[in-house]
C-alpha atoms as a PDB file:
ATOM      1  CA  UNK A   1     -44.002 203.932 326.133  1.00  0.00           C
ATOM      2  CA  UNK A   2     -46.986 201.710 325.885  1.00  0.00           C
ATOM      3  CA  UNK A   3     -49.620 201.510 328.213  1.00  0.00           C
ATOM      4  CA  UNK A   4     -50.226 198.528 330.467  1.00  0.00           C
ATOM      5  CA  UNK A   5     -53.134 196.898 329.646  1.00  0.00           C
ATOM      6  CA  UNK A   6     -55.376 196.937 332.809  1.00  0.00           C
ATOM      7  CA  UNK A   7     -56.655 193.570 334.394  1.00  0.00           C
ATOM      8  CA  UNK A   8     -60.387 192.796 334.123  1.00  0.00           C
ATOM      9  CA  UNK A   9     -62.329 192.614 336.871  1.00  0.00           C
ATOM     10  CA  UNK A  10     -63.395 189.828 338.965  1.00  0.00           C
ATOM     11  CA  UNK A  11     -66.868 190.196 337.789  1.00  0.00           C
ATOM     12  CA  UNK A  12     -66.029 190.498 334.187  1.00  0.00           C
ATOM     13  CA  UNK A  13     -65.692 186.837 334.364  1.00  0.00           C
ATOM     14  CA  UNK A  14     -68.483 184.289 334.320  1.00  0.00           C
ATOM     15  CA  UNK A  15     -66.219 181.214 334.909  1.00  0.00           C
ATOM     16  CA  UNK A  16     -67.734 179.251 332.915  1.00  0.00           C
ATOM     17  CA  UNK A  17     -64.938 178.378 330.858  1.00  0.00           C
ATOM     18  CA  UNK A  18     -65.550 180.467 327.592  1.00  0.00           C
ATOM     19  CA  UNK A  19     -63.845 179.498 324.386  1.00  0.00           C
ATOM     20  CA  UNK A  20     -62.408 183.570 324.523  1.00  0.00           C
ATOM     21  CA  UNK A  21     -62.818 184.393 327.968  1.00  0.00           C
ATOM     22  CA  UNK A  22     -61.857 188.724 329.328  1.00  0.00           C
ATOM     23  CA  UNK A  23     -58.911 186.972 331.335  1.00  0.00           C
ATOM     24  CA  UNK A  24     -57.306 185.110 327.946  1.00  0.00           C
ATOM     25  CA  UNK A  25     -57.778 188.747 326.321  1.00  0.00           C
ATOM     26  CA  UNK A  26     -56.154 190.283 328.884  1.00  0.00           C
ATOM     27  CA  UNK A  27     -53.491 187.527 329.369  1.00  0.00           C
ATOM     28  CA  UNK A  28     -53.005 188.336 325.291  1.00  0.00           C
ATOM     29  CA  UNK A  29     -53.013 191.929 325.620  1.00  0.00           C
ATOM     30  CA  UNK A  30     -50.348 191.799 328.329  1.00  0.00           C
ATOM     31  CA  UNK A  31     -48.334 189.760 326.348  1.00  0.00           C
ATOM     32  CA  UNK A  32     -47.938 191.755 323.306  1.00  0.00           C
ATOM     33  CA  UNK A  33     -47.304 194.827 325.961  1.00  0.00           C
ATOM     34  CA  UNK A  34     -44.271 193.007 327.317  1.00  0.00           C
ATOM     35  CA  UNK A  35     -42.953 192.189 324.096  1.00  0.00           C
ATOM     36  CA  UNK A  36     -43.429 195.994 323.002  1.00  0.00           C
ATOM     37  CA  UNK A  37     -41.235 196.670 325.964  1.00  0.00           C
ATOM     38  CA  UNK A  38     -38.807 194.204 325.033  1.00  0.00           C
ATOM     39  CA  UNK A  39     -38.350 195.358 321.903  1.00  0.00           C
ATOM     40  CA  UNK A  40     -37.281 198.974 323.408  1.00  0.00           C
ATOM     41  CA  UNK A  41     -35.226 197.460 326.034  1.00  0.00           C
ATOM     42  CA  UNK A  42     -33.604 195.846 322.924  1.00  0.00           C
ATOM     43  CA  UNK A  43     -33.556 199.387 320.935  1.00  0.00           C
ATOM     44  CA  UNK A  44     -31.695 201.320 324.370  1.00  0.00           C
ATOM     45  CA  UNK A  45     -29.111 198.351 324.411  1.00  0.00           C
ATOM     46  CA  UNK A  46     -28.384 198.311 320.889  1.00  0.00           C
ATOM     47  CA  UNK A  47     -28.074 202.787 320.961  1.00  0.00           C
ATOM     48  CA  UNK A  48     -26.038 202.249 324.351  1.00  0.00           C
ATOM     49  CA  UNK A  49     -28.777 204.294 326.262  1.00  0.00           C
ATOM     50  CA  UNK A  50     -27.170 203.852 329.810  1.00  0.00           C
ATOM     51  CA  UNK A  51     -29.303 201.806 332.124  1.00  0.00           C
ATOM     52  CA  UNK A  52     -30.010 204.994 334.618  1.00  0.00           C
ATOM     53  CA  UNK A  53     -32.106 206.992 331.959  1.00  0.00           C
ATOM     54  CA  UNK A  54     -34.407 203.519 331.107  1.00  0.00           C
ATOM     55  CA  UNK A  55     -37.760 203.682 332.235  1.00  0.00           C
ATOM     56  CA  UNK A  56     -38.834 201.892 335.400  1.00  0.00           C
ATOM     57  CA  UNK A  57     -41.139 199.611 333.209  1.00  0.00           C
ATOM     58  CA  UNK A  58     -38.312 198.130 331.072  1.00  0.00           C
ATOM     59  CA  UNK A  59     -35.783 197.888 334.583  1.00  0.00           C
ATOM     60  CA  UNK A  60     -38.565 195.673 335.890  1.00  0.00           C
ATOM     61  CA  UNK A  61     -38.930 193.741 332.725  1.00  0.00           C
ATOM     62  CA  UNK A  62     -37.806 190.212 333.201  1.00  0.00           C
ATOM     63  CA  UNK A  63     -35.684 188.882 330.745  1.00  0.00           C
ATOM     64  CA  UNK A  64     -36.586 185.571 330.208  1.00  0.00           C
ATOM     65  CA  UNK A  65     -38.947 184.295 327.157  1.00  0.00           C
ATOM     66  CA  UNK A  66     -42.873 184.940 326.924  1.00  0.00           C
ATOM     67  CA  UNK A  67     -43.155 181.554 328.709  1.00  0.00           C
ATOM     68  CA  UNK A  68     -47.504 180.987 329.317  1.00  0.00           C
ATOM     69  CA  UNK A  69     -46.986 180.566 333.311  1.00  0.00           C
ATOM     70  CA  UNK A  70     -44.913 183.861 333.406  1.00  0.00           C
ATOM     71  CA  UNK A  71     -47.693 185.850 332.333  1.00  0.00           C
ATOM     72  CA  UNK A  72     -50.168 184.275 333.861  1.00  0.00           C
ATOM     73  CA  UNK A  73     -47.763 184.975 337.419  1.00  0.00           C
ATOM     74  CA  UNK A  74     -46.970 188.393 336.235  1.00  0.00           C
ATOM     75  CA  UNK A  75     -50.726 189.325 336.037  1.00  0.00           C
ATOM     76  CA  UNK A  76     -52.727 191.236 337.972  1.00  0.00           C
ATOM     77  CA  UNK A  77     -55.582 189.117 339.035  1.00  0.00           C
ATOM     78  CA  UNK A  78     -56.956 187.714 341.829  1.00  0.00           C
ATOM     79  CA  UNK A  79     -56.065 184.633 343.486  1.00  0.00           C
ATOM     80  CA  UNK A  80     -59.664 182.866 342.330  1.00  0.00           C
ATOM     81  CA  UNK A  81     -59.124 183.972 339.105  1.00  0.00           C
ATOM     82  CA  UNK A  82     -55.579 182.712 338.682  1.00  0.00           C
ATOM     83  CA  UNK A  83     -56.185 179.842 339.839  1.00  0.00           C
ATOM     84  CA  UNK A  84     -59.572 179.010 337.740  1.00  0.00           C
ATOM     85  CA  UNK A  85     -57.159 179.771 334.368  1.00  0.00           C
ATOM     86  CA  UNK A  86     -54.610 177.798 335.806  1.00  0.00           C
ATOM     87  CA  UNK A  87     -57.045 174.915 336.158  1.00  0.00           C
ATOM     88  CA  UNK A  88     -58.215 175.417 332.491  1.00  0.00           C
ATOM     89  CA  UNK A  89     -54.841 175.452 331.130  1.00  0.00           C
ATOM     90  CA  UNK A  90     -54.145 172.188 332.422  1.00  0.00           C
ATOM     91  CA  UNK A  91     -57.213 171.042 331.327  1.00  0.00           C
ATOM     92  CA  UNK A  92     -56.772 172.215 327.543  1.00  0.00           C
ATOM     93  CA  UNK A  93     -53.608 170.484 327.817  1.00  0.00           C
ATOM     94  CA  UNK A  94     -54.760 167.083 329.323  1.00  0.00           C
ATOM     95  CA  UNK A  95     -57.295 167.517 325.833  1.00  0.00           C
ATOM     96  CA  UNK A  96     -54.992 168.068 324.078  1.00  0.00           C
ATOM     97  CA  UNK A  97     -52.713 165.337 324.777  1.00  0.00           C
ATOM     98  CA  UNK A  98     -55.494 162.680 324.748  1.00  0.00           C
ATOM     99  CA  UNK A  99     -56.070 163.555 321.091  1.00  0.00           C
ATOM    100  CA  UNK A 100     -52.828 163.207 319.924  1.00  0.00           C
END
């Protein structure tokens, strides 16, 4: 099983909105964790491993796509911090759509 990436701490960030800021890394990190997990869950279902013998981690493992929101809700930060790199999200969006 791979190991859950643990969530930085709440002075690990500056908030200054950094181009690659500890949060993003971690937000990255748990990402490519989740989709690790997926993939077993996907390996168990395919060797008909029945569900009771599946480790808690992949139980708990929502289903749905690697949607941005999802792992920024499934994260383990603090309420400041969530919603600081919910903030810049929308921001880098708003950019983003005045460019285009």
């Amino acid at each position: 099983m791979p190991e859950k990436p643990s969530p930085p701490g709440p002075e690990d960030c500056c908030m200054s909105g950094c181009a690659i800021c500890v949060n993003d890394l971690y937000i990255e990190a748990l990402r490519d964790y989740k989709a690790s997990l997926r993939s077993i869950r996907d390996k168990l279902e395919r060797e008909a491993v029945h569900k009771s013998l599946w480790p808690k981690e992949i139980i708990e493992l929502h289903p749905s796509g690697q949607a941005q929101q999802e792992d920024l809700d499934d994260a383990d930060l603090d309420p400041v911090t969530k919603a600081f790199m919910e903030m810049e999200r929308k921001l880098k969006k708003k950019h983003e759509q005045q460019k285009a």
